[in-house]
C-alpha atoms as a PDB file:
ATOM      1  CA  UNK A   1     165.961 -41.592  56.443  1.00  0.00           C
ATOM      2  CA  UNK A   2     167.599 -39.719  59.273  1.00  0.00           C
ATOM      3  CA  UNK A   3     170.461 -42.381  59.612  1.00  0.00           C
ATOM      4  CA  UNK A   4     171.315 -42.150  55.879  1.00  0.00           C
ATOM      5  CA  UNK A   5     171.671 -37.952  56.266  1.00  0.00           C
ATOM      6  CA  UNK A   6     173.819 -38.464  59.253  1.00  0.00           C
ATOM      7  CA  UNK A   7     175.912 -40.912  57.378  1.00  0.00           C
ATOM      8  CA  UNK A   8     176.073 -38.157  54.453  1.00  0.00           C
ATOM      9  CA  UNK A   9     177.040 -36.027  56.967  1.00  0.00           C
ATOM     10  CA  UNK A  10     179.607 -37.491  58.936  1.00  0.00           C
ATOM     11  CA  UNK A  11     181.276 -38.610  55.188  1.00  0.00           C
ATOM     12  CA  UNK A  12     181.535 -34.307  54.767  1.00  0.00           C
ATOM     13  CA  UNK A  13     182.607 -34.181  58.245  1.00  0.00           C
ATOM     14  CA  UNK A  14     185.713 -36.643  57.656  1.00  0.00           C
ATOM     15  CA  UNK A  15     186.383 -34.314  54.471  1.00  0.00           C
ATOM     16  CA  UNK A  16     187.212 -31.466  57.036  1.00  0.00           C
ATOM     17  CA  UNK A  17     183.759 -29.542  56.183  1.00  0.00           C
ATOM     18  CA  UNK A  18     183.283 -27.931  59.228  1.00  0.00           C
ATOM     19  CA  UNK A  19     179.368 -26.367  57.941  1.00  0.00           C
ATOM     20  CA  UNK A  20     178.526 -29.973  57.673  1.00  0.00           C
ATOM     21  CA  UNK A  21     179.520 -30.412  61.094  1.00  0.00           C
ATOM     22  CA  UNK A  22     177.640 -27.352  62.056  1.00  0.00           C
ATOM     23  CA  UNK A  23     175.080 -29.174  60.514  1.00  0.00           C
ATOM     24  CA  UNK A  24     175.669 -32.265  62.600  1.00  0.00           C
ATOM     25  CA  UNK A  25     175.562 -30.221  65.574  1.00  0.00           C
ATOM     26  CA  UNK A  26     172.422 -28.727  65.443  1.00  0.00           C
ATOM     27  CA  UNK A  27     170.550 -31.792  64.455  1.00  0.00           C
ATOM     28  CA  UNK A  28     171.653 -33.758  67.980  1.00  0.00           C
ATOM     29  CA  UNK A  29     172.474 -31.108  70.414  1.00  0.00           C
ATOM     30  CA  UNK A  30     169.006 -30.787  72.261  1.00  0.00           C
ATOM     31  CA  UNK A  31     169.682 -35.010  72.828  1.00  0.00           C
ATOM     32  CA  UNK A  32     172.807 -34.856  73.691  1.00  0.00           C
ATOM     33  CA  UNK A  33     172.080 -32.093  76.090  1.00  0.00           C
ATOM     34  CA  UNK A  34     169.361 -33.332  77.491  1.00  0.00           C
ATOM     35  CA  UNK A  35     170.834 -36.669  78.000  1.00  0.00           C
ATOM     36  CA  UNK A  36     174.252 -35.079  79.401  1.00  0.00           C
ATOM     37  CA  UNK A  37     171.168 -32.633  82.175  1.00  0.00           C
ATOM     38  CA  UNK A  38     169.850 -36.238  83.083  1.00  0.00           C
ATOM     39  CA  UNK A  39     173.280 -37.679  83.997  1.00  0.00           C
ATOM     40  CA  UNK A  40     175.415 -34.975  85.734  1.00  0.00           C
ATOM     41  CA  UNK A  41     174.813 -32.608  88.571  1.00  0.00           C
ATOM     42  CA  UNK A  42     174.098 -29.304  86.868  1.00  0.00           C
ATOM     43  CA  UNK A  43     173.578 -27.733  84.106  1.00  0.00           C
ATOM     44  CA  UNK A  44     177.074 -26.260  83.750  1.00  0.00           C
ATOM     45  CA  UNK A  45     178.330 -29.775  83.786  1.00  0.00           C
ATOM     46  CA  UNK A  46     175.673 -31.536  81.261  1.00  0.00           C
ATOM     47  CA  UNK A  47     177.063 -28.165  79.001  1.00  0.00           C
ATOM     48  CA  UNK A  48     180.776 -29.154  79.176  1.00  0.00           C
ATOM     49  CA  UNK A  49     180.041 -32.792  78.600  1.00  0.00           C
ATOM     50  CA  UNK A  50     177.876 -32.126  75.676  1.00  0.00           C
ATOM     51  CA  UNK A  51     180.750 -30.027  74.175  1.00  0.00           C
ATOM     52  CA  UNK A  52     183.119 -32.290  75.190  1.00  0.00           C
ATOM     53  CA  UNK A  53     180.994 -35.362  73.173  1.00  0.00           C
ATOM     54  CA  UNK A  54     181.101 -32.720  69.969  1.00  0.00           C
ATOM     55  CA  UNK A  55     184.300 -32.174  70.430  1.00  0.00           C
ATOM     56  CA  UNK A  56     185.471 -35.985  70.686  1.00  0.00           C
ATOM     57  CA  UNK A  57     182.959 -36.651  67.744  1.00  0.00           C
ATOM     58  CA  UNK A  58     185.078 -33.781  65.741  1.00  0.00           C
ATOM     59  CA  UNK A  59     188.443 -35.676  66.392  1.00  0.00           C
ATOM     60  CA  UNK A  60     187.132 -39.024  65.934  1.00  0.00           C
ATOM     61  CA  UNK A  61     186.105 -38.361  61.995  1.00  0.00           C
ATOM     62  CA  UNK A  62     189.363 -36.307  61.783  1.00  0.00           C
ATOM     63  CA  UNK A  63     191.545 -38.940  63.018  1.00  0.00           C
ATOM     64  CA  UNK A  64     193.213 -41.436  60.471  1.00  0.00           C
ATOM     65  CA  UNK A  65     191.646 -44.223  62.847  1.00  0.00           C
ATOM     66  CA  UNK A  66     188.612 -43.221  61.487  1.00  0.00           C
ATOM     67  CA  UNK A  67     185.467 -42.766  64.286  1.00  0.00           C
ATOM     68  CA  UNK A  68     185.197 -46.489  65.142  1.00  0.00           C
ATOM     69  CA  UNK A  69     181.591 -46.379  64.818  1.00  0.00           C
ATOM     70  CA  UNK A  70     181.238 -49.963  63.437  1.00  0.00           C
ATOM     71  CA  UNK A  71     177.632 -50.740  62.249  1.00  0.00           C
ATOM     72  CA  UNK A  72     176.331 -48.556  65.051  1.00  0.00           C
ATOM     73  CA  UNK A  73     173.734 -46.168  64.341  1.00  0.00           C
ATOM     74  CA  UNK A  74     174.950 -42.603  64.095  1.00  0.00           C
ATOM     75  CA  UNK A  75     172.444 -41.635  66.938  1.00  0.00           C
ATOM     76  CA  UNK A  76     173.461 -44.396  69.484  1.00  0.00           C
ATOM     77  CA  UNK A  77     177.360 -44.117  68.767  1.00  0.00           C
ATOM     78  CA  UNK A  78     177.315 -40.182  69.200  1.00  0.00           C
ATOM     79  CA  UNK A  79     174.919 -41.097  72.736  1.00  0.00           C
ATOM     80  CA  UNK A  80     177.279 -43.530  73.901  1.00  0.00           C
ATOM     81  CA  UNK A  81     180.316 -40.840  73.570  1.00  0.00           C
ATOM     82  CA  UNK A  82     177.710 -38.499  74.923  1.00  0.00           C
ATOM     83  CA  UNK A  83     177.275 -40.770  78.138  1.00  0.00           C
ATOM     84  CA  UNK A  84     180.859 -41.354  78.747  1.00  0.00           C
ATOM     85  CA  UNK A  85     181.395 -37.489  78.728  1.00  0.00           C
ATOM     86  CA  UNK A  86     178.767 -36.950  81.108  1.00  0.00           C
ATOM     87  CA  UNK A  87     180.134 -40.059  83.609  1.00  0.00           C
ATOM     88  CA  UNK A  88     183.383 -38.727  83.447  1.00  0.00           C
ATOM     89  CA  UNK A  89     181.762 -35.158  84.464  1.00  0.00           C
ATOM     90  CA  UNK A  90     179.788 -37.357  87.042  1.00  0.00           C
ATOM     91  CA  UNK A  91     182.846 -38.752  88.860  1.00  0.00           C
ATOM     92  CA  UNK A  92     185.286 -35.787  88.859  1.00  0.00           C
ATOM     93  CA  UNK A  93     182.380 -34.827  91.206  1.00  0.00           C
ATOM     94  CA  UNK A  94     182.331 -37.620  93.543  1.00  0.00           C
ATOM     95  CA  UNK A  95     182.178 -36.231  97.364  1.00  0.00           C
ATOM     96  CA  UNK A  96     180.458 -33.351  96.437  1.00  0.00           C
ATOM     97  CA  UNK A  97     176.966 -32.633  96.903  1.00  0.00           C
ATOM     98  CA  UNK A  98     174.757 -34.584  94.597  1.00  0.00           C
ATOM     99  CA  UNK A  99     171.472 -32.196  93.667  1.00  0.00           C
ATOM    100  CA  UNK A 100     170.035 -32.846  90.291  1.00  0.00           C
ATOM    101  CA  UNK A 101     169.026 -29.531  88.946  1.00  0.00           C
ATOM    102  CA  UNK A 102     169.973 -30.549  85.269  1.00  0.00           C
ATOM    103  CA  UNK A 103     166.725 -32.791  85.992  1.00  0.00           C
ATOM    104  CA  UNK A 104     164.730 -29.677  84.577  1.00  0.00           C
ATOM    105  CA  UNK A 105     165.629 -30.801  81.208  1.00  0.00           C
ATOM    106  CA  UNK A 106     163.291 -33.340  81.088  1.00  0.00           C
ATOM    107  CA  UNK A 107     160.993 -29.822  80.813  1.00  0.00           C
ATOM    108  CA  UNK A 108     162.191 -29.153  77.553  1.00  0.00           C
ATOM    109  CA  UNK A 109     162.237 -32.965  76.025  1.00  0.00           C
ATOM    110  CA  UNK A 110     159.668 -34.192  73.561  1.00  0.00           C
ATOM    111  CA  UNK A 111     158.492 -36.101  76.342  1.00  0.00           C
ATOM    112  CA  UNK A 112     157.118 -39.804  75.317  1.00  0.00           C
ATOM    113  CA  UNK A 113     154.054 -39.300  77.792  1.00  0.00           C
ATOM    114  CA  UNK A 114     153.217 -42.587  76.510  1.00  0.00           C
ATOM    115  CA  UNK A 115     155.954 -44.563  78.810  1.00  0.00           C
ATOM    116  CA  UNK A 116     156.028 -41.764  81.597  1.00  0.00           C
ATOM    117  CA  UNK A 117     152.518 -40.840  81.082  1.00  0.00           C
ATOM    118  CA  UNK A 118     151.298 -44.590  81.408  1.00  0.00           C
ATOM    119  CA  UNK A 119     153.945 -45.150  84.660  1.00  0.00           C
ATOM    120  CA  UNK A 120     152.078 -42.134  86.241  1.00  0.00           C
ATOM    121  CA  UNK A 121     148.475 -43.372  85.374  1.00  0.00           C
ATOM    122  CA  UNK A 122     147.825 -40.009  83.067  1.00  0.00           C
ATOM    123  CA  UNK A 123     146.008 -39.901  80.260  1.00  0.00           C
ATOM    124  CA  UNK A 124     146.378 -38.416  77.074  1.00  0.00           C
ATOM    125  CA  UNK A 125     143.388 -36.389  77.042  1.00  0.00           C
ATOM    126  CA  UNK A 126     143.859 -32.320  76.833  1.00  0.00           C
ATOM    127  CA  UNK A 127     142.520 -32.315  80.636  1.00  0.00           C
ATOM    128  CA  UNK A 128     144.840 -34.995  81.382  1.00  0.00           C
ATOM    129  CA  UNK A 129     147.847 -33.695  79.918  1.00  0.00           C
ATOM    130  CA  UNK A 130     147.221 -30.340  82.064  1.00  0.00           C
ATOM    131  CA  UNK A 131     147.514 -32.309  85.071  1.00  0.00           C
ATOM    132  CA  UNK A 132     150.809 -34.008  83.898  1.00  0.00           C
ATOM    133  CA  UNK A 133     152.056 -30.290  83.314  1.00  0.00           C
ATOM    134  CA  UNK A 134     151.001 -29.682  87.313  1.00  0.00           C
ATOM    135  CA  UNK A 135     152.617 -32.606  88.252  1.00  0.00           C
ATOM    136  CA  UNK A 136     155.656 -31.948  86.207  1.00  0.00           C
ATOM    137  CA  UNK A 137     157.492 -31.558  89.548  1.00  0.00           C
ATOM    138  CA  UNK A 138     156.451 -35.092  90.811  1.00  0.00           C
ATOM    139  CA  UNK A 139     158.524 -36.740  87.377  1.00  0.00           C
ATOM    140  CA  UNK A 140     161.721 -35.027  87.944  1.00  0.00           C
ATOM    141  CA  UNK A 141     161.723 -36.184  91.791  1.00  0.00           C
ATOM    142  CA  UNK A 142     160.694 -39.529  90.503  1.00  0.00           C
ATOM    143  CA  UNK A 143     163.765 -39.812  88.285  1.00  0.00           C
ATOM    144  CA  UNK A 144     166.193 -38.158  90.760  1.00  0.00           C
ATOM    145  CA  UNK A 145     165.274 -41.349  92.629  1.00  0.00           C
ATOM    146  CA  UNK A 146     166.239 -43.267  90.627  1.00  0.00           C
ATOM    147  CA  UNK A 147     169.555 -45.339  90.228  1.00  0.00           C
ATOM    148  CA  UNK A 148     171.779 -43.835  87.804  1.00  0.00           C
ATOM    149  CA  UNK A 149     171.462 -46.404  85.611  1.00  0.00           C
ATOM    150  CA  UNK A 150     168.049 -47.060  85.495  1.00  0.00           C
ATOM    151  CA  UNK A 151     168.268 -42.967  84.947  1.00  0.00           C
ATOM    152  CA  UNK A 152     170.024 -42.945  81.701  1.00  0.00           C
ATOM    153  CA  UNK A 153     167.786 -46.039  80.403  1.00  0.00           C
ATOM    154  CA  UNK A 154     164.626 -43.724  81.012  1.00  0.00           C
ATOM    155  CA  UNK A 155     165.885 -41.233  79.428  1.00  0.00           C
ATOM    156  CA  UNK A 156     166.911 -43.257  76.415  1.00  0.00           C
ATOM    157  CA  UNK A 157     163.818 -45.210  76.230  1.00  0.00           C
ATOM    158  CA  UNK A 158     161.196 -42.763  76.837  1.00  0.00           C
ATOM    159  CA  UNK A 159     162.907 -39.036  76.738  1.00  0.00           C
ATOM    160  CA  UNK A 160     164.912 -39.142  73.575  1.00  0.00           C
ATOM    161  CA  UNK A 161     162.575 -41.973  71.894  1.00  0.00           C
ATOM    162  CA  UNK A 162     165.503 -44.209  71.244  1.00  0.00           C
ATOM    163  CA  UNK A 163     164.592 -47.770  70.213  1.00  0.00           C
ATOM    164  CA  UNK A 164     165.287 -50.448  72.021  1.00  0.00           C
ATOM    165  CA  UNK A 165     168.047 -51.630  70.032  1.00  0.00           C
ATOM    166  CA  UNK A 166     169.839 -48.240  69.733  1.00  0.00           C
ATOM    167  CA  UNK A 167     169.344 -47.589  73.437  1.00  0.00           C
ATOM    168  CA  UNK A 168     171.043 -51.337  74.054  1.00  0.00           C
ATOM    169  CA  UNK A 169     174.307 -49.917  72.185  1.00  0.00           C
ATOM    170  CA  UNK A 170     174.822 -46.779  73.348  1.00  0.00           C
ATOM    171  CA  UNK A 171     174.397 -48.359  76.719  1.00  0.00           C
ATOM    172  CA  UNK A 172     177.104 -51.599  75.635  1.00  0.00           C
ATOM    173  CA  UNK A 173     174.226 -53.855  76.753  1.00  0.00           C
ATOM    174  CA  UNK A 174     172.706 -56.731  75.087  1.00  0.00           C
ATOM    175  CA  UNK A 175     168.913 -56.577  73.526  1.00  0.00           C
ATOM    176  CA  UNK A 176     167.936 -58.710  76.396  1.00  0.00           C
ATOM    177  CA  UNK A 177     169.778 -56.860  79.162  1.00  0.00           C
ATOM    178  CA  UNK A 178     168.642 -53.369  77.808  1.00  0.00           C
ATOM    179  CA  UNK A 179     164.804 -54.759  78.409  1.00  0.00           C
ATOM    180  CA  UNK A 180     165.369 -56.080  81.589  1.00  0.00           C
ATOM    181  CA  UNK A 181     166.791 -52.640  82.995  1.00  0.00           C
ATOM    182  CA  UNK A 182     164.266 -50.702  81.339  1.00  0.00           C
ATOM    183  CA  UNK A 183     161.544 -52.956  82.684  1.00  0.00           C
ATOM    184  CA  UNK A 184     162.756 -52.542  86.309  1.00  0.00           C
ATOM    185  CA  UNK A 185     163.291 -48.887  85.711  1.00  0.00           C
ATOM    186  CA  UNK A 186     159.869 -48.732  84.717  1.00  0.00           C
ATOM    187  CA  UNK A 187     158.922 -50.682  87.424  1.00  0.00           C
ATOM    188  CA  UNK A 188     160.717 -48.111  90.288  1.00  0.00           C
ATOM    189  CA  UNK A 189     159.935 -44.932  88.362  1.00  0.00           C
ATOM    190  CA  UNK A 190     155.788 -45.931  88.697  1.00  0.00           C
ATOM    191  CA  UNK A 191     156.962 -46.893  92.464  1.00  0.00           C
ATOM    192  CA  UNK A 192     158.488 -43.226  93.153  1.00  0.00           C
ATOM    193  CA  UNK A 193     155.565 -41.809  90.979  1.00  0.00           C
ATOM    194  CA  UNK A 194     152.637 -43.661  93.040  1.00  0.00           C
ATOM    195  CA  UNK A 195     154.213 -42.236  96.425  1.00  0.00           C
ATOM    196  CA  UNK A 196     154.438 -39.232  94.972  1.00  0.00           C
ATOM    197  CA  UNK A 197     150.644 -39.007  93.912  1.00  0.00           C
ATOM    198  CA  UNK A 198     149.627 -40.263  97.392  1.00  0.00           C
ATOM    199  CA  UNK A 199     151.486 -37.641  98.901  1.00  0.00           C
ATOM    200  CA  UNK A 200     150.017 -34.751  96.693  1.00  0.00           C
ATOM    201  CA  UNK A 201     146.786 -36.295  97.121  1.00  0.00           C
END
């Protein structure tokens, strides 16, 4: 069970075994990355905050406090830290010009074409998934769109595949709130993904 190796892990980690963290590392960077691309303004940012989340994990397990993960599930307390990073990235920003290249990310995901997919009315046929690689484009202006937080609930939900329990922690939201964002995020993502059909059409 992936939480249980974590958990094996992190017990290494707190033992000062810095291969375990390597470990550690490698297993969660391309999330934490690729949430970090979805919430900042460029890809040098979404970098520094995912090494800045690695880095607070590191001093977390080495501190006597211990991490202060609770119950949490390793993947939703390191995504939580992960999100903080990038908001704090986010508003040392504030009055500058807000492009979203880190948006590309999305590229490299293990999209869940079955949430995105569905919102855009594609299929999952071969022929079908061709066209979602043409319109590729039309899904990262869709979610530049967006609100930020509708953004990072996306991107939980149906970019990283969290559940919707683990997606409700790392975002410090209740089971019932985390739905009701991710339904209206749904909702405005198909809304920016219908106008952009009709104008490509």
């Amino acid at each position: 069970m992936p939480d249980e190796e974590d958990l094996t892990l992190l017990a290494r980690c707190r033992a000062g075994d810095r291969a375990a963290f390597a470990v550690f590392v490698r297993r969660h960077q391309g999330a934490v990355l690729r949430l970090c691309r979805a919430l900042t303004s460029s890809a040098a940012d979404a970098e520094d905050a995912a090494q800045e989340t690695f880095v607070q994990v590191w001093r977390a397990l080495s501190s006597t406090d211990g991490d202060k993960r609770g119950d949490a599930p390793v993947k939703a307390w390191l995504l939580t830290i992960a999100r903080h990073a990038a908001w704090r990235r986010h508003r040392r920003r504030v009055g500058e010009p807000t492009h979203t290249d880190g948006l590309e990310a999305v590229d490299a995901a293990p999209v869940a074409w079955g949430a995105l997919g569905e919102a855009a009315g594609w299929g999952q046929d071969p022929e079908a998934r061709a066209a979602a690689v043409e319109k590729k484009a039309c899904v990262q202006q869709a979610l530049q769109r967006l609100s930020e937080s509708d953004r990072e609930v996306i991107v939980m939900r149906d970019v990283l595949g969290l559940s919707g329990d683990e997606a409700a922690r790392a975002l410090g939201l209740s089971l019932a709130a985390e739905k009701s964002r991710l339904h209206r995020a749904r909702l405005a993502l198909m809304a920016h993904l219908g106008a952009c059909r009709e104008v490509q059409s």
